[in-house]
Protein backbone atom coordinates (compact mmCIF):
# COMPACT_ATOMS: atom_id res chain seq x y z
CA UNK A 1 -8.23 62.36 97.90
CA UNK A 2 -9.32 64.77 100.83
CA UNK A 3 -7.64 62.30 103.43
CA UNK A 4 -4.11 63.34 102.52
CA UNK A 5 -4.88 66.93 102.50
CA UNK A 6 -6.70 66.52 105.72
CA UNK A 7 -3.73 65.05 107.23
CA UNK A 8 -1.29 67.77 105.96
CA UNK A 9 -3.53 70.31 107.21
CA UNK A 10 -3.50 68.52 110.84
CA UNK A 11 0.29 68.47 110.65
CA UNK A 12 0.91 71.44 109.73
CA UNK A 13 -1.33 73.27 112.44
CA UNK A 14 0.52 71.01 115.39
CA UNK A 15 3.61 72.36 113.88
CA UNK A 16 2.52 75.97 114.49
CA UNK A 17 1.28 74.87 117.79
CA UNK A 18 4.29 73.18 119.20
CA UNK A 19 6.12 76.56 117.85
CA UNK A 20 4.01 78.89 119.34
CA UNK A 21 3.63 77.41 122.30
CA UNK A 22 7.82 76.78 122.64
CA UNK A 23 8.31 81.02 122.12
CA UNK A 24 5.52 81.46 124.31
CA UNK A 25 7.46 79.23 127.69
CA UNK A 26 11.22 80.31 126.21
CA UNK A 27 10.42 84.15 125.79
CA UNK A 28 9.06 85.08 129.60
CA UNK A 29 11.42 82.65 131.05
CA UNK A 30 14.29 83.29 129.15
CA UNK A 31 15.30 86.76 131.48
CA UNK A 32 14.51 84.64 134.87
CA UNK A 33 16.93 81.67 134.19
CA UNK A 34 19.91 84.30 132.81
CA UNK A 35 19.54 86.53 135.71
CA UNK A 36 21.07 83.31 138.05
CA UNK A 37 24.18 83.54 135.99
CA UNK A 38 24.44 87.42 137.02
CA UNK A 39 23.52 87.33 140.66
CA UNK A 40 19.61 88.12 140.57
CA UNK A 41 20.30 91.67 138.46
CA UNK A 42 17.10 91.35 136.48
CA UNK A 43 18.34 94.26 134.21
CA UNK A 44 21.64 92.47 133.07
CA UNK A 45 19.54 89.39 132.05
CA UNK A 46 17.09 91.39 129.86
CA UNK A 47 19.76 93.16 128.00
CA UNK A 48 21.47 89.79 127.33
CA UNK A 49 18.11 87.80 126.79
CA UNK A 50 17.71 90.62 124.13
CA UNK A 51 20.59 90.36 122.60
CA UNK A 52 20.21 86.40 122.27
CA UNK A 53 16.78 87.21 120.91
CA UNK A 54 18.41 89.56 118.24
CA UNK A 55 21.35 87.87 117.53
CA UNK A 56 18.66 85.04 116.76
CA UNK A 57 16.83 86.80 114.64
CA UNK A 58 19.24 88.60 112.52
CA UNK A 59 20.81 85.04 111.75
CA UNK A 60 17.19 83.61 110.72
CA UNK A 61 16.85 86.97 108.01
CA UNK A 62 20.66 86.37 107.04
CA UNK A 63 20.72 82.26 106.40
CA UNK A 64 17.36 81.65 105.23
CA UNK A 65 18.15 82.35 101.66
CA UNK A 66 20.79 79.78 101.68
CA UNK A 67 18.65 77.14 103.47
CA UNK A 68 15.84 77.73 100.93
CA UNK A 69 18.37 77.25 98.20
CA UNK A 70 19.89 74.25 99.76
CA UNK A 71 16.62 72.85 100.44
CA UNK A 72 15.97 73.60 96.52
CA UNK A 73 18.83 70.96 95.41
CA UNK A 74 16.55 67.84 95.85
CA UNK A 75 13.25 67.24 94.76
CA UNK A 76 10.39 67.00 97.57
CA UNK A 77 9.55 63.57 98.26
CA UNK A 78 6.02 63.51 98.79
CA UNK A 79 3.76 64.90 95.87
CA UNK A 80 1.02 66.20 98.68
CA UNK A 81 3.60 69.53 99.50
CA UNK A 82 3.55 70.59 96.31
C-alpha cells in the first residue's frame, strides 16, 4: 500500500517543481520582453509587468472560492487524494 502513496508524493513534488521553476523564468523575464513593446523604457515595462502580476493575483484570491466549489460538485475519482 506504500507504492501509491509513494507515487502521489513523487507527483505532487514535480508539480511544485514545474511551478516553481515556471515563476522563477516568467517573473525576471517578464519586464525584458514588455519593454520591446515600449521602445526599451525599462520603467514602463515594470509598472505594466506589475500590474499583470497584480491583476493576476487579485483574480487567483477572487475566483478560487468558486473553483473550489465547482471542483466540489463531483466526487474525486481516485480514492488515494482523499
Amino acid at each position: 500500500m506504500a507504492e501509491p502513496r509513494k507515487a502521489a508524493t513523487t507527483f505532487v513534488l514535480i508539480t511544485v517543481f514545474i511551478d516553481v521553476l515556471s515563476f522563477g523564468l516568467i517573473i525576471p523575464v517578464l519586464p525584458h520582453l514588455i519593454a520591446g513593446f515600449y521602445d526599451g523604457d525599462q520603467g514602463k515595462a515594470a509598472t505594466v509587468s506589475g500590474w499583470l502580476s497584480a491583476g493576476y493575483w487579485t483574480l487567483q484570491f477572487l475566483f478560487s472560492p468558486y473553483w473550489r466549489a465547482v471542483g466540489s460538485l463531483w466526487p474525486q475519482a481516485n480514492p488515494a487524494c482523499q
